[in-house]
PDB file of N, CA and C in Angstrom:
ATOM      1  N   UNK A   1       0.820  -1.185   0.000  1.00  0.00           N
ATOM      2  CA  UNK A   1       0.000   0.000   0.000  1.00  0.00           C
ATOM      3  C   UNK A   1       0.866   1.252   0.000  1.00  0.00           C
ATOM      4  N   UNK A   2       1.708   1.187   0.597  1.00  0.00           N
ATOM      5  CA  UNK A   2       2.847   1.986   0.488  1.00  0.00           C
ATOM      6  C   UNK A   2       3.484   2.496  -0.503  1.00  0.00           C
ATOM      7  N   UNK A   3       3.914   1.775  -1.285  1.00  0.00           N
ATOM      8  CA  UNK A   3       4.428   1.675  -2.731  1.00  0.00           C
ATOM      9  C   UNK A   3       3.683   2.624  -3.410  1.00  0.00           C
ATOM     10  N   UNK A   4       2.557   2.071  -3.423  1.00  0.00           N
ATOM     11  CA  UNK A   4       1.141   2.651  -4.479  1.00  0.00           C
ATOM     12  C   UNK A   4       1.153   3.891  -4.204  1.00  0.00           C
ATOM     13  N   UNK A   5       0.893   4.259  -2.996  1.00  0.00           N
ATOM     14  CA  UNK A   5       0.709   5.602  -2.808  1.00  0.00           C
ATOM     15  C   UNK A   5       2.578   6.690  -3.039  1.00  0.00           C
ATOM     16  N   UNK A   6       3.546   6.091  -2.766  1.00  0.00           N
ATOM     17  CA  UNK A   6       4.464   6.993  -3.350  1.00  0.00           C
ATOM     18  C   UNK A   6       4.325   7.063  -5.127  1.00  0.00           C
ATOM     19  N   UNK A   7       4.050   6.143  -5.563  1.00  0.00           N
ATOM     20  CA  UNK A   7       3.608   6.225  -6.986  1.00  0.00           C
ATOM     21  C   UNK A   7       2.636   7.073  -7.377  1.00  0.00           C
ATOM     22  N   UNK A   8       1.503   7.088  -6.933  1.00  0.00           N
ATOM     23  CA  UNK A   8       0.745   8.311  -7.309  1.00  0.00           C
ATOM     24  C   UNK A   8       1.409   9.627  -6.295  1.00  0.00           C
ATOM     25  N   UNK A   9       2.203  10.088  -5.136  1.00  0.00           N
ATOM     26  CA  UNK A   9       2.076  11.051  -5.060  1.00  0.00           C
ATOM     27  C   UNK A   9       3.578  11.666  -5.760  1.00  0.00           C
ATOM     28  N   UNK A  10       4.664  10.620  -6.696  1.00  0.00           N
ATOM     29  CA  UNK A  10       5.311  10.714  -7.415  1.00  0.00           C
ATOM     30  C   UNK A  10       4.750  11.514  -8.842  1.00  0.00           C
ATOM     31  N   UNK A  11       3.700  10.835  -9.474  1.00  0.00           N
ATOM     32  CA  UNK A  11       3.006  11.281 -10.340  1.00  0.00           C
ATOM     33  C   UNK A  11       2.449  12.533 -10.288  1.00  0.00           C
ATOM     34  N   UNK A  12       1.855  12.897  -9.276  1.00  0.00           N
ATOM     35  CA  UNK A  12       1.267  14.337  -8.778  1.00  0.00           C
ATOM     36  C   UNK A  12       2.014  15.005  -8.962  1.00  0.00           C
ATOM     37  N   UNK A  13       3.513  15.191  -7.818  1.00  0.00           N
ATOM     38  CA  UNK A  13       4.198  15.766  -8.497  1.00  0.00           C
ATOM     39  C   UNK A  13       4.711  16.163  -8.887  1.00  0.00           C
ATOM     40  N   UNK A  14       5.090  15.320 -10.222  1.00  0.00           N
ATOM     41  CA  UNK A  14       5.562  15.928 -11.425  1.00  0.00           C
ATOM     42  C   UNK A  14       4.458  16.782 -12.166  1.00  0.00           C
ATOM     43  N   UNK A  15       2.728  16.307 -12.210  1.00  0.00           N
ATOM     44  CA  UNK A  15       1.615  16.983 -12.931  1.00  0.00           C
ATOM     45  C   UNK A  15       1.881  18.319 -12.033  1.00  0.00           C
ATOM     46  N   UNK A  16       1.524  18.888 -10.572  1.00  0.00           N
ATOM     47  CA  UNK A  16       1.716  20.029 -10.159  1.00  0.00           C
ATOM     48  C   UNK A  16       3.035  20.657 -10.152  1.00  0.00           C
ATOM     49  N   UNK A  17       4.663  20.111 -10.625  1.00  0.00           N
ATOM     50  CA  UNK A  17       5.359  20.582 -11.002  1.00  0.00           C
ATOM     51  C   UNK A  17       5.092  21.470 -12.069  1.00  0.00           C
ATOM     52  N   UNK A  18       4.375  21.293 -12.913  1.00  0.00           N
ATOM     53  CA  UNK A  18       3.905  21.579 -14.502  1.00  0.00           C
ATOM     54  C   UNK A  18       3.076  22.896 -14.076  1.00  0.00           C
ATOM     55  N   UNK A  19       2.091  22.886 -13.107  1.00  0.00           N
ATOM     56  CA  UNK A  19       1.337  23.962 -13.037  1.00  0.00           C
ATOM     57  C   UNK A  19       2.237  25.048 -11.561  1.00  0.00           C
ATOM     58  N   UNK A  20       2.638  24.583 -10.960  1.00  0.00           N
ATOM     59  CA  UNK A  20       3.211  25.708 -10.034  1.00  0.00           C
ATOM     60  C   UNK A  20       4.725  25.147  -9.732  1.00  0.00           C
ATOM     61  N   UNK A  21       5.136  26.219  -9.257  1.00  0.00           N
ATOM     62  CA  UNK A  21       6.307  26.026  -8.808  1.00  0.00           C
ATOM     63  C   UNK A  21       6.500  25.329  -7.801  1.00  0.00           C
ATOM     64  N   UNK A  22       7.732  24.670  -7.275  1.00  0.00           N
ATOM     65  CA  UNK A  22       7.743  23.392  -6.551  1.00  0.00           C
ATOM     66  C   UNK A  22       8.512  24.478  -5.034  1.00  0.00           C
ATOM     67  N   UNK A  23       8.688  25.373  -5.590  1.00  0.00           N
ATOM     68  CA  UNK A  23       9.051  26.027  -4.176  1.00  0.00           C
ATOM     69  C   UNK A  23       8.019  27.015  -3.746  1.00  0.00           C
ATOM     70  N   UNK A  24       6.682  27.239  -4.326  1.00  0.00           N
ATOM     71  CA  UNK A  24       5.984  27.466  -3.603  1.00  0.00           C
ATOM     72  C   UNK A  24       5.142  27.296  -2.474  1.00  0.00           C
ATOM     73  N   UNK A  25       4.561  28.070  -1.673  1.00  0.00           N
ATOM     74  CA  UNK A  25       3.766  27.715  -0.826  1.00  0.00           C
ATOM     75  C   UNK A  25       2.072  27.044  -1.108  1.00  0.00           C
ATOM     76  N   UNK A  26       2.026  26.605  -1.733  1.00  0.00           N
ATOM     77  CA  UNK A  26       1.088  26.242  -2.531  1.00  0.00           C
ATOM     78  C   UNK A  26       1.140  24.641  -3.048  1.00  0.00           C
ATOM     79  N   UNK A  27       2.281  24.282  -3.092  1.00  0.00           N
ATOM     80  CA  UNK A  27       2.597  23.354  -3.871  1.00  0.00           C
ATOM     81  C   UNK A  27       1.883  21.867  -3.323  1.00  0.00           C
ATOM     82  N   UNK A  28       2.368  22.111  -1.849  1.00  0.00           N
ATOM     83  CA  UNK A  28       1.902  20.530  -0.997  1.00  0.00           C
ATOM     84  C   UNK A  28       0.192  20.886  -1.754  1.00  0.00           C
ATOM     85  N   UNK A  29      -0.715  21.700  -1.913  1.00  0.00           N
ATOM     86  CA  UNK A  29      -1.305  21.489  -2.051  1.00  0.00           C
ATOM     87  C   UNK A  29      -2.119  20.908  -3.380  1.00  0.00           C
ATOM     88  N   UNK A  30      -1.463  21.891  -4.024  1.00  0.00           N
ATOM     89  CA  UNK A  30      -1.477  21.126  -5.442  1.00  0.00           C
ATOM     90  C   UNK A  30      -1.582  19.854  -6.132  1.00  0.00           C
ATOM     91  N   UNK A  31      -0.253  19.473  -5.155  1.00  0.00           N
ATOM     92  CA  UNK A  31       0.207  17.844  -5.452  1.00  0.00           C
ATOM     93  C   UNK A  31      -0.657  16.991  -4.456  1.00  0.00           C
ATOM     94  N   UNK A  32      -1.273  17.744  -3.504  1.00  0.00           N
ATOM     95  CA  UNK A  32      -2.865  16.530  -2.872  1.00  0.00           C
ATOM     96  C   UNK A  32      -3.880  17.032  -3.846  1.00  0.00           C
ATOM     97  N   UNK A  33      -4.291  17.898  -4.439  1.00  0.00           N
ATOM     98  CA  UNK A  33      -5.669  17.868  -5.494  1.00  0.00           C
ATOM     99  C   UNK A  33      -5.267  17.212  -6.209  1.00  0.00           C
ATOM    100  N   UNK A  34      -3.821  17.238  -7.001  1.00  0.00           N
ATOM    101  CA  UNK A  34      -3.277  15.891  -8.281  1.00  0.00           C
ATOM    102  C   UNK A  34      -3.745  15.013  -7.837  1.00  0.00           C
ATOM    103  N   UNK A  35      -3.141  14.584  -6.570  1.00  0.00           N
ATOM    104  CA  UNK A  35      -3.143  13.151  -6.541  1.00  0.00           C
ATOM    105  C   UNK A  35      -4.556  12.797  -6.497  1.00  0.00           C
ATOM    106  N   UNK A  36      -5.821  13.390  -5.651  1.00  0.00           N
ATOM    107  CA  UNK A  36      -7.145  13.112  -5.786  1.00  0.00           C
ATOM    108  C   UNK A  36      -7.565  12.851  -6.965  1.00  0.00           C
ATOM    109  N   UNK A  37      -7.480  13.942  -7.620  1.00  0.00           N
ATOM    110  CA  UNK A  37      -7.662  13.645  -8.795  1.00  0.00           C
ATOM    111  C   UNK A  37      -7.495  12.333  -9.816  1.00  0.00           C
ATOM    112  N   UNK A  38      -6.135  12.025  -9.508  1.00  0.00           N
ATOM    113  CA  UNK A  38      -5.259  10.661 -10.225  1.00  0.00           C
ATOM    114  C   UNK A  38      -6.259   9.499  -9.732  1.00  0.00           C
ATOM    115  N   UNK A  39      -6.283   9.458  -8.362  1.00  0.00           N
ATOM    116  CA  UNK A  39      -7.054   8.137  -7.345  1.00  0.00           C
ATOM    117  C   UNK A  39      -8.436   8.251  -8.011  1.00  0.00           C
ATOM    118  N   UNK A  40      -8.960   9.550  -8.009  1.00  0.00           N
ATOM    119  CA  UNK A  40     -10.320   9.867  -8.404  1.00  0.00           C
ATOM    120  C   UNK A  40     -10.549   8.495 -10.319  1.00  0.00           C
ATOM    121  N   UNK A  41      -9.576   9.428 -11.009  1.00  0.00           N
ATOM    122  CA  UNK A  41      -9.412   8.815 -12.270  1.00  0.00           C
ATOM    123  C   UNK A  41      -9.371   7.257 -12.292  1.00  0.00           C
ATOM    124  N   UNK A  42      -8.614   6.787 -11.781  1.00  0.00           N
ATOM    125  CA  UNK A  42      -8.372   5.311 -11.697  1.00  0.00           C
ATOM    126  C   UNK A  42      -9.470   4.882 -11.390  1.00  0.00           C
ATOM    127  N   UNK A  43     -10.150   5.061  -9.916  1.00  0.00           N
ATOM    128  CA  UNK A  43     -11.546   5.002  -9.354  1.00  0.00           C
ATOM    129  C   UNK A  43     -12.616   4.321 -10.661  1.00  0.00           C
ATOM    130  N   UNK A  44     -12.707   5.914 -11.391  1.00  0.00           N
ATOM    131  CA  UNK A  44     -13.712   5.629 -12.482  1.00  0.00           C
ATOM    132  C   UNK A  44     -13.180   4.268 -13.517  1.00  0.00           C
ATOM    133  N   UNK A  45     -12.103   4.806 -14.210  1.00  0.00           N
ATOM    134  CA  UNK A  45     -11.927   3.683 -14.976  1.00  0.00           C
ATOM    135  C   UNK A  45     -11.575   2.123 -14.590  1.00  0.00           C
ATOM    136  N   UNK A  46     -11.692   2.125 -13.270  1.00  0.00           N
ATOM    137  CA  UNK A  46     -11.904   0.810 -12.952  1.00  0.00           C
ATOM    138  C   UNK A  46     -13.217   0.431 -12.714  1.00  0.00           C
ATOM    139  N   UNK A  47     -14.001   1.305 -12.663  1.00  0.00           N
ATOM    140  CA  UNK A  47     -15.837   1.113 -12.213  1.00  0.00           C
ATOM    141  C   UNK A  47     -16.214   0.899 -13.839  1.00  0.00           C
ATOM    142  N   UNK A  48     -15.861   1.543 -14.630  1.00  0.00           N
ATOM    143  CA  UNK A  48     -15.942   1.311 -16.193  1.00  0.00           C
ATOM    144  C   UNK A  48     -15.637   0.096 -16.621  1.00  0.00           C
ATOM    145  N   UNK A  49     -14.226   0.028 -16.119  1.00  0.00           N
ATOM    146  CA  UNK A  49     -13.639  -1.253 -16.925  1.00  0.00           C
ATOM    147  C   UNK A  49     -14.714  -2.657 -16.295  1.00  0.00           C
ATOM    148  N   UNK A  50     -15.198  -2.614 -15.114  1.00  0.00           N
ATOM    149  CA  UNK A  50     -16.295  -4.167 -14.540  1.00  0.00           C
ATOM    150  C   UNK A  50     -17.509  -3.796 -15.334  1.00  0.00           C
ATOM    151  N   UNK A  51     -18.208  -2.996 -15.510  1.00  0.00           N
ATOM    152  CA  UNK A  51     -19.118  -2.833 -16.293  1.00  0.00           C
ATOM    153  C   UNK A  51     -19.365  -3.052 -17.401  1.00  0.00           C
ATOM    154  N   UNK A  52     -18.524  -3.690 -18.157  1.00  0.00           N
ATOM    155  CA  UNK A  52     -18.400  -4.345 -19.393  1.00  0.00           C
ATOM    156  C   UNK A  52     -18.332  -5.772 -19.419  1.00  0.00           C
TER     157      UNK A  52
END
């Protein structure tokens, strides 16, 4: 479980690298809406993918 989650908050970010600066004050936050977001995404397309 561990793993997983440095993987997505690896992924984050680099995506909120892209939108703010990584030395801002802002940033931790950023990279928790990414990552919601990411978990969010997967979420769906795994509720998609059984539905078929």
């Amino acid at each position: 479980m561990s793993f997983i989650l440095r993987v997505v908050l690896a992924a984050a970010g680099a995506v909120a690298a892209l939108l703010v600066a990584p030395e801002s004050d802002v940033f931790p936050v950023a990279q928790g809406m990414v990552a919601i977001a990411l978990i969010a995404a997967v979420v769906v397309v795994a509720a998609l993918w059984r539905r078929r």
